[in-house]
N, C-alpha and C. Protein backbone atom coordinates (compact mmCIF):
# COMPACT_ATOMS: atom_id res chain seq x y z
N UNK A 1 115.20 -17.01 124.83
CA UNK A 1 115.50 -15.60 124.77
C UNK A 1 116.79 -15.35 124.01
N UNK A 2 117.62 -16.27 124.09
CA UNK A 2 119.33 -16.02 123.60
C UNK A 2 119.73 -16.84 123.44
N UNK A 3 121.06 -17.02 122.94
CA UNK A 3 121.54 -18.72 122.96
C UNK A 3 123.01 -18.29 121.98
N UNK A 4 123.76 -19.13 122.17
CA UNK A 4 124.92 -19.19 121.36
C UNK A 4 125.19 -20.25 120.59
N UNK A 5 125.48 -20.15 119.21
CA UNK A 5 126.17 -21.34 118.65
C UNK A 5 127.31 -20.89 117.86
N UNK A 6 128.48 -22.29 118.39
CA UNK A 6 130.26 -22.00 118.03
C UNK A 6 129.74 -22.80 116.62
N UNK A 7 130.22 -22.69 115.70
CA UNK A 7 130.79 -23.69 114.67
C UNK A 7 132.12 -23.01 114.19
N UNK A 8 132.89 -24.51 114.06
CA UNK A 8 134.41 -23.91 113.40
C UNK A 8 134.36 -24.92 112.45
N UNK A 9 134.82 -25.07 111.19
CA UNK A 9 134.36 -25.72 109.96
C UNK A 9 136.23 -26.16 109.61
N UNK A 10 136.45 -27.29 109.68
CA UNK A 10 137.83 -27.83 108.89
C UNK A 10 138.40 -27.18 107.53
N UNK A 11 139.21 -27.03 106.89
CA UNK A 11 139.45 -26.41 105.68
C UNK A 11 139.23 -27.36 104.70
N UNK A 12 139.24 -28.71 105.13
CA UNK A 12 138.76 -29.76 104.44
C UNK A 12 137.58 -30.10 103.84
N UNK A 13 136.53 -29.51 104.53
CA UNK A 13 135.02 -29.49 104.79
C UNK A 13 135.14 -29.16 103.06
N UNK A 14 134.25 -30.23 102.48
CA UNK A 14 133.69 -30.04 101.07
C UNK A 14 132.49 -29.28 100.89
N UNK A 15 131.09 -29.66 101.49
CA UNK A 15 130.09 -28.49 101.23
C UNK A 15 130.25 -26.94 101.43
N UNK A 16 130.03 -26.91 100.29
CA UNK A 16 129.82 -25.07 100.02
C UNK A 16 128.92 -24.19 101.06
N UNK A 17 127.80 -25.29 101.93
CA UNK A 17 127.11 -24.37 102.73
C UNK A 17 126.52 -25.30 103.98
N UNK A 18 126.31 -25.00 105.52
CA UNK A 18 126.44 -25.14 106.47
C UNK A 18 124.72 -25.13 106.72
N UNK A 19 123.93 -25.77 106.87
CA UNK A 19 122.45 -25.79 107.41
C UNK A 19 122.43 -25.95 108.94
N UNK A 20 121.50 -25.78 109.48
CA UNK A 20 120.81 -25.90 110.82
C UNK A 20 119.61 -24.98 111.27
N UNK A 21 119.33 -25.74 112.20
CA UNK A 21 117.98 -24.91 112.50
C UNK A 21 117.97 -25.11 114.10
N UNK A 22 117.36 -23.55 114.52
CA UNK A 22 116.78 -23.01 115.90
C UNK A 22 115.26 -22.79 115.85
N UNK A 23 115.27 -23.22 117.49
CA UNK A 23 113.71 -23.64 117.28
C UNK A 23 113.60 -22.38 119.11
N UNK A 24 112.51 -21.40 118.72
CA UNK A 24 112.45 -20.90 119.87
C UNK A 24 111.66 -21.39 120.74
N UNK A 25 111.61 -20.39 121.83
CA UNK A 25 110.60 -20.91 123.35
C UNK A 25 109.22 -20.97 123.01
N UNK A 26 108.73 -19.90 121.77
CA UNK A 26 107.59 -20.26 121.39
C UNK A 26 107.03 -20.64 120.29
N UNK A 27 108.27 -21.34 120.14
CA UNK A 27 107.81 -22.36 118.69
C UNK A 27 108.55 -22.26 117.14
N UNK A 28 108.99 -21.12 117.39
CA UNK A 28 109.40 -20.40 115.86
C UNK A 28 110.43 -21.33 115.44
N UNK A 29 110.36 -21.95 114.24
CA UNK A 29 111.66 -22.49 113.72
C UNK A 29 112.12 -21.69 112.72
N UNK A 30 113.54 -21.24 112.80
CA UNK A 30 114.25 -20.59 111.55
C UNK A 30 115.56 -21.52 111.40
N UNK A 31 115.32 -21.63 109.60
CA UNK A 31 116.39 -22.36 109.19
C UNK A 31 117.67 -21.55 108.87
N UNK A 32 118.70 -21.71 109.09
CA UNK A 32 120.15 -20.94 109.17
C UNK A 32 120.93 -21.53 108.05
N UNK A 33 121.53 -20.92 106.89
CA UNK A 33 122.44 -21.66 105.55
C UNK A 33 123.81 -20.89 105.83
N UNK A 34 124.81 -21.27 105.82
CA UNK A 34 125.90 -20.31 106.27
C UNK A 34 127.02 -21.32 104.77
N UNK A 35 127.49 -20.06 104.66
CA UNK A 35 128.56 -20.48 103.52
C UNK A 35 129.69 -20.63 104.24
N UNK A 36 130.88 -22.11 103.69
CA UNK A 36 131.85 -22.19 104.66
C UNK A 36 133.10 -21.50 103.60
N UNK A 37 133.62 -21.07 104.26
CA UNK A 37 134.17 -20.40 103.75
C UNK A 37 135.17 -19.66 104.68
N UNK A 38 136.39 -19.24 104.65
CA UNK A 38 138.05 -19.13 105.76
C UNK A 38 137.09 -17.21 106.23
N UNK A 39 137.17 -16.75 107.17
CA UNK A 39 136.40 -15.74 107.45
C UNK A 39 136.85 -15.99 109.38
N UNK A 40 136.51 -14.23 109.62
CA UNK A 40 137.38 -14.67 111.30
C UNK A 40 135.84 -14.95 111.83
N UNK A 41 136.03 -14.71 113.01
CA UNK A 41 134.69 -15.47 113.67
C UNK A 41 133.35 -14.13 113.95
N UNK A 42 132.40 -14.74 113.73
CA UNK A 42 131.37 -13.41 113.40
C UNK A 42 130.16 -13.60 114.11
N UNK A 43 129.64 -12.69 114.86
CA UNK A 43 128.31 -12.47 115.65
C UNK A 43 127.01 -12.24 115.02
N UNK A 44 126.33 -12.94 115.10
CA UNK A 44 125.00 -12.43 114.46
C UNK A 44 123.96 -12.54 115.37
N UNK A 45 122.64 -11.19 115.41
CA UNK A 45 121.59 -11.37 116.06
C UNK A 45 120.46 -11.44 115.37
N UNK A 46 119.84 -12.46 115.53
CA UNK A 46 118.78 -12.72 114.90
C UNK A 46 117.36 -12.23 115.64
N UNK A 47 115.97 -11.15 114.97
CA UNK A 47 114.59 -11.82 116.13
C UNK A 47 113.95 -11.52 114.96
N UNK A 48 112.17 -11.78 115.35
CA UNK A 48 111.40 -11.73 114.71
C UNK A 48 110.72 -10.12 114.87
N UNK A 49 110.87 -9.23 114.15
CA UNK A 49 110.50 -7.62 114.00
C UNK A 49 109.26 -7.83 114.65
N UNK A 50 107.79 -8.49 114.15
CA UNK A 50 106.40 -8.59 114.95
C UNK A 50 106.84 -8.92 116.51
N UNK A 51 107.21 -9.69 116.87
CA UNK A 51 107.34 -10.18 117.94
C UNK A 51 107.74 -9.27 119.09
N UNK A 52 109.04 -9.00 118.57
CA UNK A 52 109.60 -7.69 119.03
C UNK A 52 108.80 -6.63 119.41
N UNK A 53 108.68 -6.49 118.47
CA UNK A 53 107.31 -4.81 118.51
C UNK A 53 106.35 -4.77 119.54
N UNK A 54 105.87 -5.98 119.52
CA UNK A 54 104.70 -6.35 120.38
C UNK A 54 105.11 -6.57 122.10
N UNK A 55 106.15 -7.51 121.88
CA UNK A 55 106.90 -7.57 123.16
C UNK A 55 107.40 -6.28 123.77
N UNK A 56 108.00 -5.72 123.42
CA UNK A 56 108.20 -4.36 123.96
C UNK A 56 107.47 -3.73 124.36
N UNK A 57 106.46 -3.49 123.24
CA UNK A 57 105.37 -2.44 123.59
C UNK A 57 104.95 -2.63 124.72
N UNK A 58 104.83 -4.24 124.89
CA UNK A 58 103.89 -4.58 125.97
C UNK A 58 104.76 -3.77 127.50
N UNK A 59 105.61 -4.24 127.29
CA UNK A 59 107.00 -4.05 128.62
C UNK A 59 106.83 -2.70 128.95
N UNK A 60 106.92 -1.78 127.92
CA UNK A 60 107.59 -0.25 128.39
C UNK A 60 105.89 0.42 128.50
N UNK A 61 104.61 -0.21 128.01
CA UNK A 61 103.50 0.14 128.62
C UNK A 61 102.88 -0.30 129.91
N UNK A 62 103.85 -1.02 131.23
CA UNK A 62 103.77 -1.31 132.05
C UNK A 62 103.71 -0.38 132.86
N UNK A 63 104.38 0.57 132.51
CA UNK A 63 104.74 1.68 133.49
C UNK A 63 104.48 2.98 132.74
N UNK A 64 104.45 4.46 133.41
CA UNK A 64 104.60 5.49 132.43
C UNK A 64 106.49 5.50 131.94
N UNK A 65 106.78 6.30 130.78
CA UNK A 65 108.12 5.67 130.29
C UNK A 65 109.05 6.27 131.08
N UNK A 66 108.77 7.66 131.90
CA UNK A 66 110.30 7.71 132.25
C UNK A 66 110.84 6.69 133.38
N UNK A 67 109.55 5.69 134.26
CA UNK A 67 110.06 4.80 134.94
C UNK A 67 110.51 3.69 134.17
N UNK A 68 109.71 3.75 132.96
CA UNK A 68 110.28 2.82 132.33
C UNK A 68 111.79 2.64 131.41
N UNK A 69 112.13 3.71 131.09
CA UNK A 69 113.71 4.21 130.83
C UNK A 69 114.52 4.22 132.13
N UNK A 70 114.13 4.02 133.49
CA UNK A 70 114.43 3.77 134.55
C UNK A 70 115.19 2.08 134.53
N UNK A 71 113.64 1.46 134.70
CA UNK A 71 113.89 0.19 134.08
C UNK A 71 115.07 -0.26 133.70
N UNK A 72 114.76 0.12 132.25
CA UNK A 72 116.07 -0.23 130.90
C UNK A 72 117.09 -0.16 131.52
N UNK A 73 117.05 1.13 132.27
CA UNK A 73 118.96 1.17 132.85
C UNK A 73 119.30 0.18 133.46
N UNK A 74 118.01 -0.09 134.33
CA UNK A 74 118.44 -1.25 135.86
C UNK A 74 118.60 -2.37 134.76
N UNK A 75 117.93 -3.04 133.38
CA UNK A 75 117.82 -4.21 132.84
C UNK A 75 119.19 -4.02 132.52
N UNK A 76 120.05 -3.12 131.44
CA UNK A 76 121.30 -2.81 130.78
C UNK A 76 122.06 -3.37 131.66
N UNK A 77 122.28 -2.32 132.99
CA UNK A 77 122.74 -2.69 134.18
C UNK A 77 123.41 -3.90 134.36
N UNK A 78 122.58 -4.60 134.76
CA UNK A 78 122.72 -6.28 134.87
C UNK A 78 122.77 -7.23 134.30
N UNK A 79 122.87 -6.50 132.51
CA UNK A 79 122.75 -7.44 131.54
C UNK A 79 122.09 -8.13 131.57
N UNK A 80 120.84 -7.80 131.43
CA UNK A 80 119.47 -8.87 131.66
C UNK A 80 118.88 -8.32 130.25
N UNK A 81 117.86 -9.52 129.96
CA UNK A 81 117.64 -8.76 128.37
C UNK A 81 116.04 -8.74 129.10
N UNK A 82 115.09 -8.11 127.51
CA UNK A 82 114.11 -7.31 128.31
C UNK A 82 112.85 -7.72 126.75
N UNK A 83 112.06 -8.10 127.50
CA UNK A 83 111.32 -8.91 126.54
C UNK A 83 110.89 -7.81 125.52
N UNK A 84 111.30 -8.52 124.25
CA UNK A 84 111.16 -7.81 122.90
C UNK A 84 111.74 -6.70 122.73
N UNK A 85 113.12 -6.54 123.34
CA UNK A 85 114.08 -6.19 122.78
C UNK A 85 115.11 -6.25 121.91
N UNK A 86 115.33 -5.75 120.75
CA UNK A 86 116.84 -6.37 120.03
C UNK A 86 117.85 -5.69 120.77
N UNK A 87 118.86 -6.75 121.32
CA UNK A 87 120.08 -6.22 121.94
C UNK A 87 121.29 -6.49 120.41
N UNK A 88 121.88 -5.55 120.39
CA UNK A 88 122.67 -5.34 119.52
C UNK A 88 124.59 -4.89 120.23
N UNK A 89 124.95 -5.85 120.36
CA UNK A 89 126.47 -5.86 120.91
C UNK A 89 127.44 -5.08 120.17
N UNK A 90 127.95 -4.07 120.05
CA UNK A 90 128.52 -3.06 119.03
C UNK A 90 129.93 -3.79 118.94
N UNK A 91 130.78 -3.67 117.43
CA UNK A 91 132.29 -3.89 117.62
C UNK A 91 132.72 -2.90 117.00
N UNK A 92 132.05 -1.61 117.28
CA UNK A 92 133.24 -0.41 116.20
C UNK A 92 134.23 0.06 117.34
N UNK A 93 135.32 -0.03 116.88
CA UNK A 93 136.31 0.74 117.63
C UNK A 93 135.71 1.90 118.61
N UNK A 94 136.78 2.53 119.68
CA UNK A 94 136.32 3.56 120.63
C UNK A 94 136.49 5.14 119.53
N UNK A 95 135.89 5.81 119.94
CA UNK A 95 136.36 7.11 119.31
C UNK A 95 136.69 8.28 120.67
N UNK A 96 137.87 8.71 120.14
CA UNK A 96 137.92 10.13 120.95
C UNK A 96 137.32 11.48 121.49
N UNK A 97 137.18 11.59 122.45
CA UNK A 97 136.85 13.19 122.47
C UNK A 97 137.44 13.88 124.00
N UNK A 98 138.21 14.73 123.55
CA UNK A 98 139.18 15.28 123.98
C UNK A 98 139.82 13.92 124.42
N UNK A 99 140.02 14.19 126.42
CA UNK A 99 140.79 13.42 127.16
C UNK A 99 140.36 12.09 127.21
N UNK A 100 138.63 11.86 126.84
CA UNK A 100 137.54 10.86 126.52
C UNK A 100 137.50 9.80 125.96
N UNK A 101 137.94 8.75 126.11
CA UNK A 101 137.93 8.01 124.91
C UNK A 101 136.28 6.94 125.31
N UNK A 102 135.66 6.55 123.98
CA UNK A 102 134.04 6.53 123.96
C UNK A 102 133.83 5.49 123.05
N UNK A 103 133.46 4.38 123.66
CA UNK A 103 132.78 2.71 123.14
C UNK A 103 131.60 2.56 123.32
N UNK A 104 130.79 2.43 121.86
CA UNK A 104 129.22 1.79 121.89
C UNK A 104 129.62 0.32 122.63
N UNK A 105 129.33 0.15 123.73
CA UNK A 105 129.10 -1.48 123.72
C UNK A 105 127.99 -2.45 123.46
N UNK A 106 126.73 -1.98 123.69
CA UNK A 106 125.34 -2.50 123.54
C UNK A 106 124.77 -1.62 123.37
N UNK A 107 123.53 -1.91 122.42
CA UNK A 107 122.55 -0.80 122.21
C UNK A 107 120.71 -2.26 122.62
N UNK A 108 120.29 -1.77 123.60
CA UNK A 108 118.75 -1.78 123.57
C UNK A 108 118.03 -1.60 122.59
N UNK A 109 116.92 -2.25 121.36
CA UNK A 109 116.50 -1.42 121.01
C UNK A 109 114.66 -1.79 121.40
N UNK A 110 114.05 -1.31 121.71
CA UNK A 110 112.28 -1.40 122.10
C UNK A 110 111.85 -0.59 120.98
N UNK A 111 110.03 -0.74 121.52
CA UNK A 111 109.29 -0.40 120.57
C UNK A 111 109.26 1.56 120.90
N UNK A 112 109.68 1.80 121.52
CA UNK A 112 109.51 3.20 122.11
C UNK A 112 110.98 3.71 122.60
N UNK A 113 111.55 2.71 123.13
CA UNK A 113 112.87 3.19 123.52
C UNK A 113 114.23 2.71 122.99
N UNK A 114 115.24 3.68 123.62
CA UNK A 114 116.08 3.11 122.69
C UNK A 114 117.30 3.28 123.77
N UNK A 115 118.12 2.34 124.47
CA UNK A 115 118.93 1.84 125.74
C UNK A 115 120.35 1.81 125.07
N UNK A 116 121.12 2.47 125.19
CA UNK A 116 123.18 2.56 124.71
C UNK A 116 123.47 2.27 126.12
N UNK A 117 124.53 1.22 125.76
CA UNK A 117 125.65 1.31 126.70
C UNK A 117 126.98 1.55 126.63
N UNK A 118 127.55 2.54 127.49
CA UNK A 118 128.45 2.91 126.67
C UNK A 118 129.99 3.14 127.73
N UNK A 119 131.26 2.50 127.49
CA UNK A 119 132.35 1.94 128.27
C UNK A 119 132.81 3.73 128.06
N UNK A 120 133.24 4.35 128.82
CA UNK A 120 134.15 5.82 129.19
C UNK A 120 135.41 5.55 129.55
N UNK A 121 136.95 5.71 129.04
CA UNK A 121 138.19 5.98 129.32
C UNK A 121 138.69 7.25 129.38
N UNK A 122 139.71 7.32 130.47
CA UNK A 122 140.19 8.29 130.59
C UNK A 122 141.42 8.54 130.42
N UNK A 123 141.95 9.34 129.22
CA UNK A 123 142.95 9.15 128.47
C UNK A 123 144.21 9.98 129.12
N UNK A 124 143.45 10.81 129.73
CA UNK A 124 144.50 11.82 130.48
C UNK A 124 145.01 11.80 131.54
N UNK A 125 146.20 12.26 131.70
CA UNK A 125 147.28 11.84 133.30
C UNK A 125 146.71 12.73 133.71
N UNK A 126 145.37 13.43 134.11
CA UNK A 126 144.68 13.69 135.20
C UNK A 126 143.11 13.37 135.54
N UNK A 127 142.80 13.41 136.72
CA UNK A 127 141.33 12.93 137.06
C UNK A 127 140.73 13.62 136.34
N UNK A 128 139.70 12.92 135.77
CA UNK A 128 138.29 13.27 135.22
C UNK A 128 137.23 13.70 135.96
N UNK A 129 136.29 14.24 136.25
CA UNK A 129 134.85 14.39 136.78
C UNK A 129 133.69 14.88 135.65
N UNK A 130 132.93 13.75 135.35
CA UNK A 130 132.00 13.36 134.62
C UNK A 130 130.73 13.33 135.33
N UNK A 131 129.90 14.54 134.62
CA UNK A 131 128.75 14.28 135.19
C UNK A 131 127.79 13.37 133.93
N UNK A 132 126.25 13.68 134.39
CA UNK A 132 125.51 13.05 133.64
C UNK A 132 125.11 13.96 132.03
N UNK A 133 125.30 15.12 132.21
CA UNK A 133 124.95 16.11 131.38
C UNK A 133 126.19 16.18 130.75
N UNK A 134 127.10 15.87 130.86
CA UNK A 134 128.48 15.49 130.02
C UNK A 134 128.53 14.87 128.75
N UNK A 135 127.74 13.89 129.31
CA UNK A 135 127.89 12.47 127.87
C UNK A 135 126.45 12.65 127.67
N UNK A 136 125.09 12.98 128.05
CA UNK A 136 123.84 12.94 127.48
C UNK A 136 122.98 13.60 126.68
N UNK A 137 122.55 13.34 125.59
CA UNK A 137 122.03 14.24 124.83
C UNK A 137 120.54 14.83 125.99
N UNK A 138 120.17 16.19 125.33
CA UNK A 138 119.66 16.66 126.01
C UNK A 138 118.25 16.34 125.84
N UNK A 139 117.73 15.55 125.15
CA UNK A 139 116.78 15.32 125.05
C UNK A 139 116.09 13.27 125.93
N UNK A 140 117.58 12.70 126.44
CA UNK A 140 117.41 11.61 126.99
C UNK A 140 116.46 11.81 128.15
N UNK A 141 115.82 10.46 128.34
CA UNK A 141 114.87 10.53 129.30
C UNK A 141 115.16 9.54 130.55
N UNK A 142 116.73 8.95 130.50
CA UNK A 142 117.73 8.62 132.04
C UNK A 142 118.73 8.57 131.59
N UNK A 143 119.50 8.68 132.56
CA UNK A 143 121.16 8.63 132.30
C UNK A 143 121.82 7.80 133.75
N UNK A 144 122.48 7.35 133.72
CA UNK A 144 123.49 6.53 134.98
C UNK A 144 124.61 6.42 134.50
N UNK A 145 125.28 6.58 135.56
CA UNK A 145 126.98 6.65 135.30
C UNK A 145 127.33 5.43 136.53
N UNK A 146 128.29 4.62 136.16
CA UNK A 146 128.69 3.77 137.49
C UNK A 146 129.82 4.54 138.27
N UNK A 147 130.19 5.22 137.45
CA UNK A 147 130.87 6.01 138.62
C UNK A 147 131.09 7.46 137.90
N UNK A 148 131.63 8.71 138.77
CA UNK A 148 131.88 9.85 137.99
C UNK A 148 133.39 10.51 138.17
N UNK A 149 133.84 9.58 138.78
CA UNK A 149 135.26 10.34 138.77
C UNK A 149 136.21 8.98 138.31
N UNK A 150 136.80 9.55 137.60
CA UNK A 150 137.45 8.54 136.90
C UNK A 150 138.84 9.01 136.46
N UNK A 151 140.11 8.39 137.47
CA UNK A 151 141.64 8.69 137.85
C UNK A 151 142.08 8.33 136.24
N UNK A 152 143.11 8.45 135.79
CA UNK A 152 144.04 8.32 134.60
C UNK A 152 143.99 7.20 134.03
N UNK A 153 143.65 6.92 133.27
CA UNK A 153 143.65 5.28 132.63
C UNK A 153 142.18 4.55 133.04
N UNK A 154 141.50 4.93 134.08
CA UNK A 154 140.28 4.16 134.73
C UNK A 154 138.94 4.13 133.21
N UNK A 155 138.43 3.18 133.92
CA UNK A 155 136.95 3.12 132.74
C UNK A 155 135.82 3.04 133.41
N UNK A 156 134.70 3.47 133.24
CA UNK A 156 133.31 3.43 133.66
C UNK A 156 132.48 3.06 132.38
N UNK A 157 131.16 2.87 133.39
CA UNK A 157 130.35 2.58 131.95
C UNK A 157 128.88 3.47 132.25
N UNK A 158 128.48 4.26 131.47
CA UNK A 158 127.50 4.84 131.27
C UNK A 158 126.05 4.03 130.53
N UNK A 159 125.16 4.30 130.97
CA UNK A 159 123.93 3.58 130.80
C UNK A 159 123.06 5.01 130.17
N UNK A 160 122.36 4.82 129.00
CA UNK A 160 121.60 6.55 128.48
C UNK A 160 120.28 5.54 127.79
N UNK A 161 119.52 6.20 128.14
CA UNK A 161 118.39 5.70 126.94
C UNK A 161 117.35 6.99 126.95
N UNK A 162 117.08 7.17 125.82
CA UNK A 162 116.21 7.93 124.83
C UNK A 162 114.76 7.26 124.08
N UNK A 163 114.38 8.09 123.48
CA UNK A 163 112.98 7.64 122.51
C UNK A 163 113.73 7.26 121.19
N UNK A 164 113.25 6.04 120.78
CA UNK A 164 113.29 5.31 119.76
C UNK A 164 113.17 5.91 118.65
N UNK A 165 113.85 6.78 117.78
CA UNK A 165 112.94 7.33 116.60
C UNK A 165 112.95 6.67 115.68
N UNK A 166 113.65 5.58 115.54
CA UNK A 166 112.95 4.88 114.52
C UNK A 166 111.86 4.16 114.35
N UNK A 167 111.39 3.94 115.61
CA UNK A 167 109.59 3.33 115.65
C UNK A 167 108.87 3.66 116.72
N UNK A 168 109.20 5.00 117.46
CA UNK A 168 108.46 6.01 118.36
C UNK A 168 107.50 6.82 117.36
N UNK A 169 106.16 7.20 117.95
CA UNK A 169 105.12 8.09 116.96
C UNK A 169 105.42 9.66 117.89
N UNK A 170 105.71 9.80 119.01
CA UNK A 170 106.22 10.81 119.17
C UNK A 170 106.52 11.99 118.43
């Protein structure tokens, strides 16, 4: 389902490029060429788009979807991944709004749905009260907050998922 690999490459290292290969749970081998080269350290997610598609579909047609955007939250939740999903770990900086300060941390993505997770600070020397209709577009189909009041400096994390429009027929 996941897996990590460190490589740190000597400055000495003569080849121009780095081979290896991952072999998945169901067989897939993909070969990996990485140029070595001085660069800080970098995340990549790799899946197979068919696979995906299919896997998902299968998942979020288990149920009708708004239990299944139910689901997603509880999977996000617990950081559990969710068959034939691309999980996508965000590193863009937080952005502001007002007292708000607002981090993509993970994004879900399925064949129908589409799962953000998202870290909430509170920038202001006074309490916050955050509901769900605060941070959710109005068209999401769940929202969870781990918590809604959130003192000066505190962080929560919000869980939202919506319809996929990039590969929803909706």
């Amino acid at each position: 389902m996941r897996g990590d690999i460190y490589l740190s490459v000597p400055e000495t290292y003569a080849a121009a490029t780095i081979s290896f290969f991952a072999t998945t749970k169901k067989g897939f081998v993909y070969k990996f060429g990485c140029r070595a080269e001085s660069v800080d350290a970098q995340q990549i997610f790799i899946s197979n788009p068919a696979l995906v598609k299919s896997d998902a579909a299968d998942w979020e047609a288990e149920t009708p979807r708004d239990q299944a955007a139910v689901r997603l939250i509880q999977a996000m939740a617990n950081n559990q991944t969710v068959p034939g999903y691309a999980i996508r770990h965000a590193s863009a900086p937080p952005s502001r709004i007002g007292d708000l300060e607002v981090q993509l941390i993970a994004e879900y993505r399925g064949s129908g749905l589409l799962g953000k997770v998202i870290r909430l600070t509170n920038k202001s020397a006074e309490t916050l009260n955050i509901t769900e209709s605060d941070i959710a577009p109005r068209d999401s189909l769940a929202v969870s907050l781990s918590t809604s009041t959130l003192k000066s400096g505190a962080s929560t994390t919000a869980y939202l998922v919506g319809v996929n429009a990039e590969t929803s027929n909706d």
